[in-house]
PDB file of N, CA and C in Angstrom:
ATOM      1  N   UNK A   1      31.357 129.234 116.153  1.00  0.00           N
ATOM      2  CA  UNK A   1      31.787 128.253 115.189  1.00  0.00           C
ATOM      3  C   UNK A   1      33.286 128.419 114.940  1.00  0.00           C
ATOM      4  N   UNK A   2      33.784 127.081 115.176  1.00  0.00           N
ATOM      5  CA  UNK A   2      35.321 127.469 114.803  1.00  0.00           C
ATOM      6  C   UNK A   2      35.992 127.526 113.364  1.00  0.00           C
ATOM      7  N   UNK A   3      36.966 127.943 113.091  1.00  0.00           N
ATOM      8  CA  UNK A   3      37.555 128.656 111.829  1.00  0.00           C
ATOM      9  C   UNK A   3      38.441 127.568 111.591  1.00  0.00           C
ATOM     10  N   UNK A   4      38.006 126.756 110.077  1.00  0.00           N
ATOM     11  CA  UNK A   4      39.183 125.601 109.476  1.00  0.00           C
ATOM     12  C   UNK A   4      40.165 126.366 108.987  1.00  0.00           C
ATOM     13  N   UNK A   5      41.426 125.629 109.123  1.00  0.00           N
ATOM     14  CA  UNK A   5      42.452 126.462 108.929  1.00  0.00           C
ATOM     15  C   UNK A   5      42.634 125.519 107.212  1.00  0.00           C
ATOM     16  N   UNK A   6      42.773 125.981 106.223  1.00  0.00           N
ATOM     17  CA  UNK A   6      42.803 125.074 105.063  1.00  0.00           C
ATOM     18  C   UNK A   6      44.285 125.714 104.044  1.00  0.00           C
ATOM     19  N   UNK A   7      45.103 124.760 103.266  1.00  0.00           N
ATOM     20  CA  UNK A   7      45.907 125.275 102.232  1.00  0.00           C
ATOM     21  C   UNK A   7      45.240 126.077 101.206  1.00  0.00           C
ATOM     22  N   UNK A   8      45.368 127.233 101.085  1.00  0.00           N
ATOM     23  CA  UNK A   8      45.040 128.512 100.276  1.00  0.00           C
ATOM     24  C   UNK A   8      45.353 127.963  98.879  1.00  0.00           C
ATOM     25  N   UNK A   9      46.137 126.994  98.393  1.00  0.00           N
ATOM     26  CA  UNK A   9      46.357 126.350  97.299  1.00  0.00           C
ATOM     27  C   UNK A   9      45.670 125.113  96.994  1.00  0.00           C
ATOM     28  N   UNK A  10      45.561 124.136  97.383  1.00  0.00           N
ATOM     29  CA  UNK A  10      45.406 122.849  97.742  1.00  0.00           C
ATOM     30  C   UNK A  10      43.617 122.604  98.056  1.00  0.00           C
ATOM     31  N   UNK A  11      43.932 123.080  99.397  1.00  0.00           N
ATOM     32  CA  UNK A  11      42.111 123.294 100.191  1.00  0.00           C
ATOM     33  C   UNK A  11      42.574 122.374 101.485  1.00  0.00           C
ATOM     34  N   UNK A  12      43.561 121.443 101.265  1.00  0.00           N
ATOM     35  CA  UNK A  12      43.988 121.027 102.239  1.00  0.00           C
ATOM     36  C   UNK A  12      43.846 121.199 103.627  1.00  0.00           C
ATOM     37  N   UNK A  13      43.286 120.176 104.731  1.00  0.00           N
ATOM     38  CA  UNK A  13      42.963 121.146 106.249  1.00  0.00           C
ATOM     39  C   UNK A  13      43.838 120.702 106.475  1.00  0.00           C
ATOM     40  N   UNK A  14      44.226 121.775 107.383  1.00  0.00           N
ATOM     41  CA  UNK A  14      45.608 121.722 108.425  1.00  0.00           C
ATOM     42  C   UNK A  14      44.617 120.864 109.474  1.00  0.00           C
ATOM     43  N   UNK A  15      45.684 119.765 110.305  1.00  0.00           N
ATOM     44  CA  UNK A  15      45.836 119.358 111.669  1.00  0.00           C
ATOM     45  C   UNK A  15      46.497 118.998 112.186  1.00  0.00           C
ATOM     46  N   UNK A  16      47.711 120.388 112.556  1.00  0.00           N
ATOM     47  CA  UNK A  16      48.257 120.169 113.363  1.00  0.00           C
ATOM     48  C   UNK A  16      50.008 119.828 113.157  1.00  0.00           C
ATOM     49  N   UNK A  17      49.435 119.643 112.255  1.00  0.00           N
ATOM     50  CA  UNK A  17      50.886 118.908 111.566  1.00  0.00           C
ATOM     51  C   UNK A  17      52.198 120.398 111.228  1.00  0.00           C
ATOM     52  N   UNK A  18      53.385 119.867 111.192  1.00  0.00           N
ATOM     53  CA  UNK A  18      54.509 120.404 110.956  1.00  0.00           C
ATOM     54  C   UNK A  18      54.841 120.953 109.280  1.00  0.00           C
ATOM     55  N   UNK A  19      55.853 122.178 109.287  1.00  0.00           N
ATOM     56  CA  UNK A  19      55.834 122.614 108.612  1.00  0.00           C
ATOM     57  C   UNK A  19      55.298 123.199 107.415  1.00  0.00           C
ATOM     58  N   UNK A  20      53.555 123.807 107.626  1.00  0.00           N
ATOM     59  CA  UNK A  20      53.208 124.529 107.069  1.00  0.00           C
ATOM     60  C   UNK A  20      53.088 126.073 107.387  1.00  0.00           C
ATOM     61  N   UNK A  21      53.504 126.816 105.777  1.00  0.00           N
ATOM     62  CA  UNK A  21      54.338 127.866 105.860  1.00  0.00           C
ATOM     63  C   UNK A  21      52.577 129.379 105.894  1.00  0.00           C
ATOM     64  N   UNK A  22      53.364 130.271 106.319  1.00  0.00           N
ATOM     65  CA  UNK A  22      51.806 131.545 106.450  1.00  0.00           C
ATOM     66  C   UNK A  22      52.606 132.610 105.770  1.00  0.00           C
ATOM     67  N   UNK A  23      52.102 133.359 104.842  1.00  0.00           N
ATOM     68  CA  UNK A  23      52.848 134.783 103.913  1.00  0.00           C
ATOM     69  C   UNK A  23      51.724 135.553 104.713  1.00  0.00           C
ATOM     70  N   UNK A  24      52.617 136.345 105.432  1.00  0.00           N
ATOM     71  CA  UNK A  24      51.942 137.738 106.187  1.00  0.00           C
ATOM     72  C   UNK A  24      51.821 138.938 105.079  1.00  0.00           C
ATOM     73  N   UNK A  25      51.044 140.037 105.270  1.00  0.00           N
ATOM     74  CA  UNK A  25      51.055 141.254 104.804  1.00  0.00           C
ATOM     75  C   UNK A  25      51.051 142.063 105.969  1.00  0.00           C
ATOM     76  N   UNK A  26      51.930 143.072 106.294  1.00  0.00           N
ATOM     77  CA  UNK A  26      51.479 143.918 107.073  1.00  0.00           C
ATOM     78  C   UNK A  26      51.213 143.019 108.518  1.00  0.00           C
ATOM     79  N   UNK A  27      51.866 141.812 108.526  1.00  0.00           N
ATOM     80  CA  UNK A  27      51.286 140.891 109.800  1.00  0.00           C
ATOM     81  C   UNK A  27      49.872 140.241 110.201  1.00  0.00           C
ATOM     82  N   UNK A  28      49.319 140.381 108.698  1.00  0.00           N
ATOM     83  CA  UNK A  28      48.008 139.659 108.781  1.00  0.00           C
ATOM     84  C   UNK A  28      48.098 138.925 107.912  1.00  0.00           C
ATOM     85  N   UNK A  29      47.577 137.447 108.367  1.00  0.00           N
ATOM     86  CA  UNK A  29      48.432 136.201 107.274  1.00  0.00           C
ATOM     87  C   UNK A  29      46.902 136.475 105.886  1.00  0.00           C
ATOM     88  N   UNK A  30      47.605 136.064 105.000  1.00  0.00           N
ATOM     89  CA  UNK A  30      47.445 135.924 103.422  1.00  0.00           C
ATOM     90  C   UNK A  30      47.059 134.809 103.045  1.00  0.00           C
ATOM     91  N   UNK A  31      48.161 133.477 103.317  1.00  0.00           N
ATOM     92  CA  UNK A  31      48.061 132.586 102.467  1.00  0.00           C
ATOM     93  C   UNK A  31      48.548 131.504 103.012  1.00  0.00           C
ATOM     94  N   UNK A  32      48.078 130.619 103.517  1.00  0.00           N
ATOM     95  CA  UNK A  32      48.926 129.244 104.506  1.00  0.00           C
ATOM     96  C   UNK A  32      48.820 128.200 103.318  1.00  0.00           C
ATOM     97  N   UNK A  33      50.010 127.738 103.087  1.00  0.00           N
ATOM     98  CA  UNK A  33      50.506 126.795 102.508  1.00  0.00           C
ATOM     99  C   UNK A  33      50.799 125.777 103.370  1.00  0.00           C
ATOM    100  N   UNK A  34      49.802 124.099 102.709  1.00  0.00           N
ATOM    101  CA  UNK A  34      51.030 122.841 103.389  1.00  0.00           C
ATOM    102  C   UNK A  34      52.142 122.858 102.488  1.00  0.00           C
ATOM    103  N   UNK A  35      52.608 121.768 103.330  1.00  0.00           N
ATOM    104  CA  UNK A  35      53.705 121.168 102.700  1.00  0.00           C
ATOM    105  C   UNK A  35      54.389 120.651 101.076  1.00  0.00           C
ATOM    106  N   UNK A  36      53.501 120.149 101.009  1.00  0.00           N
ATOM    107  CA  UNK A  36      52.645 119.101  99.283  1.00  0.00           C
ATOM    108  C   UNK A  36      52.788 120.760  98.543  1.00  0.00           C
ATOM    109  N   UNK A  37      52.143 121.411  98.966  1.00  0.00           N
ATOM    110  CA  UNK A  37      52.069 123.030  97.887  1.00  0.00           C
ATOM    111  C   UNK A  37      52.930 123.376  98.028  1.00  0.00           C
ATOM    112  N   UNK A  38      54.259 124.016  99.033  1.00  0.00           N
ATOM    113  CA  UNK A  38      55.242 125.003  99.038  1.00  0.00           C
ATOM    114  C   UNK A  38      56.727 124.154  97.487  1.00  0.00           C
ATOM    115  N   UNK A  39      57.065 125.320  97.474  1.00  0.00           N
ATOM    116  CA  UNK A  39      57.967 124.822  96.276  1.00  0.00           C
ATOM    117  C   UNK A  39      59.834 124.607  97.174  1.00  0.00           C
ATOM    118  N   UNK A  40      60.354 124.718  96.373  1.00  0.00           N
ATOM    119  CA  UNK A  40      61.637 124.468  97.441  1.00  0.00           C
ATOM    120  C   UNK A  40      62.213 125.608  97.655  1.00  0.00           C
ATOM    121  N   UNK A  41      62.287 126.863  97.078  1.00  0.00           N
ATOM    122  CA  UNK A  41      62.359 128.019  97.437  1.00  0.00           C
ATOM    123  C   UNK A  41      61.508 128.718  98.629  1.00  0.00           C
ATOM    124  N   UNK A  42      60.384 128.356  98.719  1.00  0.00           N
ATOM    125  CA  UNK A  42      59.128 128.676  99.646  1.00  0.00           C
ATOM    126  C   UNK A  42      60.236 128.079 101.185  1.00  0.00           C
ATOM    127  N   UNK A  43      60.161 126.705 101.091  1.00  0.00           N
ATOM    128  CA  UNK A  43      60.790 125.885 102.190  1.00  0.00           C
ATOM    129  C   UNK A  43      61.962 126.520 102.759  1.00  0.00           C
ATOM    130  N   UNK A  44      63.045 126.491 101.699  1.00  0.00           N
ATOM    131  CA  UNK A  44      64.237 127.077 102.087  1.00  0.00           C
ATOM    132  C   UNK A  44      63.747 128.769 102.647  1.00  0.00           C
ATOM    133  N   UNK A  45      63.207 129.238 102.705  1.00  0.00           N
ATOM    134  CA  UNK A  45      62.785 130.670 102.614  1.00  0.00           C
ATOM    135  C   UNK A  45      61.937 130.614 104.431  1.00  0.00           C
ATOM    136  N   UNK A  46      61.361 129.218 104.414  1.00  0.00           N
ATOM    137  CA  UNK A  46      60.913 129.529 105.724  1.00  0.00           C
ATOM    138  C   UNK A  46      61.528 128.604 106.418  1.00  0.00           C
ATOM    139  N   UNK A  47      62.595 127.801 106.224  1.00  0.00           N
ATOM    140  CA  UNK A  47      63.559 127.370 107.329  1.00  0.00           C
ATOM    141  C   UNK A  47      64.902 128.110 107.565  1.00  0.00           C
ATOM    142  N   UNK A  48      65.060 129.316 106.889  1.00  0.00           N
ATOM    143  CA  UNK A  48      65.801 130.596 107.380  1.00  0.00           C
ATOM    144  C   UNK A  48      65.113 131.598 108.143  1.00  0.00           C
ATOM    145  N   UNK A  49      63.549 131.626 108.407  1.00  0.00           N
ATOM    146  CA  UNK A  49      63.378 131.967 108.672  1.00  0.00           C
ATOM    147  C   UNK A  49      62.891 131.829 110.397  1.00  0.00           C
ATOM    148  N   UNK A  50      62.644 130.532 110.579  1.00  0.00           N
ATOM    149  CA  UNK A  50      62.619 129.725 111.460  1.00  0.00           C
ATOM    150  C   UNK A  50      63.758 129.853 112.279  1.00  0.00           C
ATOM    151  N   UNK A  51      65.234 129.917 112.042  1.00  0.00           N
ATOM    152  CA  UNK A  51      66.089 129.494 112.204  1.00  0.00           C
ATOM    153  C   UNK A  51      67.029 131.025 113.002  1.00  0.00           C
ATOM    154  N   UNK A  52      66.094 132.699 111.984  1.00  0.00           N
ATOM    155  CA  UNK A  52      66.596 133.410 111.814  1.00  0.00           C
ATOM    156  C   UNK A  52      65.766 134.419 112.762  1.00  0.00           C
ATOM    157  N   UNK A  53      64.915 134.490 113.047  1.00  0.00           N
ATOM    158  CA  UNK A  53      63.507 135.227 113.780  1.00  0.00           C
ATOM    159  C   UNK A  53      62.796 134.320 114.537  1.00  0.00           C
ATOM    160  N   UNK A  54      62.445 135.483 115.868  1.00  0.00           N
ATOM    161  CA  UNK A  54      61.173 135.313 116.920  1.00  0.00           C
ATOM    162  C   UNK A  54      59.539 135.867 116.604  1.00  0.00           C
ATOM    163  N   UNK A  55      58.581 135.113 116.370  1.00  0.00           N
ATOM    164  CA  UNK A  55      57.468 135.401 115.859  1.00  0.00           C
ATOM    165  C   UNK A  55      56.878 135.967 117.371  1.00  0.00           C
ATOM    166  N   UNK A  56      56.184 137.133 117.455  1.00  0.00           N
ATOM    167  CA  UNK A  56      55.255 137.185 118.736  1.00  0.00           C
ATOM    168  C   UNK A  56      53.671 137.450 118.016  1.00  0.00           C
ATOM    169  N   UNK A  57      53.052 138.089 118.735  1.00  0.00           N
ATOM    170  CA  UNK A  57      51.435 138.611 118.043  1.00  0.00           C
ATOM    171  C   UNK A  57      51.544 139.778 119.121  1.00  0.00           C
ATOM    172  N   UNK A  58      51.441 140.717 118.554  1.00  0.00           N
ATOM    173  CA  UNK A  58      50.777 142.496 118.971  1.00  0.00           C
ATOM    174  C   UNK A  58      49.967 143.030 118.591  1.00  0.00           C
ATOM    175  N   UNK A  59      48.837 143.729 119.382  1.00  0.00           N
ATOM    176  CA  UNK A  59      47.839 144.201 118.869  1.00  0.00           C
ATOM    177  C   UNK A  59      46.987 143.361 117.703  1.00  0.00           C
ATOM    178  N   UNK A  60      47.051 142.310 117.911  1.00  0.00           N
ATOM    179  CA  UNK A  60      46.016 141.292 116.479  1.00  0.00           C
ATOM    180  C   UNK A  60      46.689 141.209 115.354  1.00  0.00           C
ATOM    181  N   UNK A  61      47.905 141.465 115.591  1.00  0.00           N
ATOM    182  CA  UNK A  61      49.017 141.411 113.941  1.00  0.00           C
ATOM    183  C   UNK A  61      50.565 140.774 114.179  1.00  0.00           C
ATOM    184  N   UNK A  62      50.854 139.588 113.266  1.00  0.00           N
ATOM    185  CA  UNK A  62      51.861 139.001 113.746  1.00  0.00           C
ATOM    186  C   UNK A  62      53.772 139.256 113.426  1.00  0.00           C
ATOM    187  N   UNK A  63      54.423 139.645 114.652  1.00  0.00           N
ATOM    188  CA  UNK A  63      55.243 140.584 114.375  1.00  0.00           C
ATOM    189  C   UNK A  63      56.070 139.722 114.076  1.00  0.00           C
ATOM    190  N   UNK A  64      57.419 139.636 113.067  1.00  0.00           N
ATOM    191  CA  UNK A  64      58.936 138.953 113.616  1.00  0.00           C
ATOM    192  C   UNK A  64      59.672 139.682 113.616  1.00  0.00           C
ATOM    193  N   UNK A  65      60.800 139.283 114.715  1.00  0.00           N
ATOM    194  CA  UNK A  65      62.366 140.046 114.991  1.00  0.00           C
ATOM    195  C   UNK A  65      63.020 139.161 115.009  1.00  0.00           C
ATOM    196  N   UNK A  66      64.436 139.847 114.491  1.00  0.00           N
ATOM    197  CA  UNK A  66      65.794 139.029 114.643  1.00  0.00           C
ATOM    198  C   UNK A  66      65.901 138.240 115.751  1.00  0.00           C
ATOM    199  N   UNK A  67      66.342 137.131 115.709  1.00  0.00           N
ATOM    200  CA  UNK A  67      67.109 136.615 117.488  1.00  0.00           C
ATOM    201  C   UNK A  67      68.199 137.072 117.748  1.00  0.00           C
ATOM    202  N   UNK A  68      68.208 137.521 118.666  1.00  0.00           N
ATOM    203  CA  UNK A  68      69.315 138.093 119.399  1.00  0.00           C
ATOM    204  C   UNK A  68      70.307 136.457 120.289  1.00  0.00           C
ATOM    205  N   UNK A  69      71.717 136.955 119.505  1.00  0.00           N
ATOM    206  CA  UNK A  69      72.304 135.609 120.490  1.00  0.00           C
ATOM    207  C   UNK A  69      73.245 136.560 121.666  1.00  0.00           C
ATOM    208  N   UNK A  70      73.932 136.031 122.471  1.00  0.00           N
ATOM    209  CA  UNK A  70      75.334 137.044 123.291  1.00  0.00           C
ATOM    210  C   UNK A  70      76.093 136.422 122.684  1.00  0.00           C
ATOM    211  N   UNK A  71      77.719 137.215 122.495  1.00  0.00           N
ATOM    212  CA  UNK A  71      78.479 136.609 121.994  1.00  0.00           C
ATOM    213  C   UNK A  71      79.243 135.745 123.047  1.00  0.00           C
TER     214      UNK A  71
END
């Protein structure tokens, strides 16, 4: 059976759609927020982050690192 992905605030189902935000612990997500729920601090907070870090998945836990540019 597959797993609805829903806003932790809201109840909202995700499909698919853009810019909803995930608060990791330890790299295991917490709390997926849409859009409609995040506040403007939330937003600004994850379009630096977007902007600022490479997300991968290791070992079943989701990592981010800096991007590296060359100068």
């Amino acid at each position: 059976m597959a797993t609805t992905i829903r806003c932790s605030r809201c109840r909202r189902r995700w499909r698919g759609a853009a810019n909803w935000n995930i608060t990791l612990d330890f790299g295991v997500p917490t709390e997926i927020i849409c859009p409609d729920c995040q506040t403007p601090d939330e937003h600004a907070e994850a379009e630096i982050n977007e902007a600022t870090t490479e997300v991968s998945v290791r070992s079943g836990r989701i990592a981010m690192h800096q991007k590296w540019t060359r100068p």
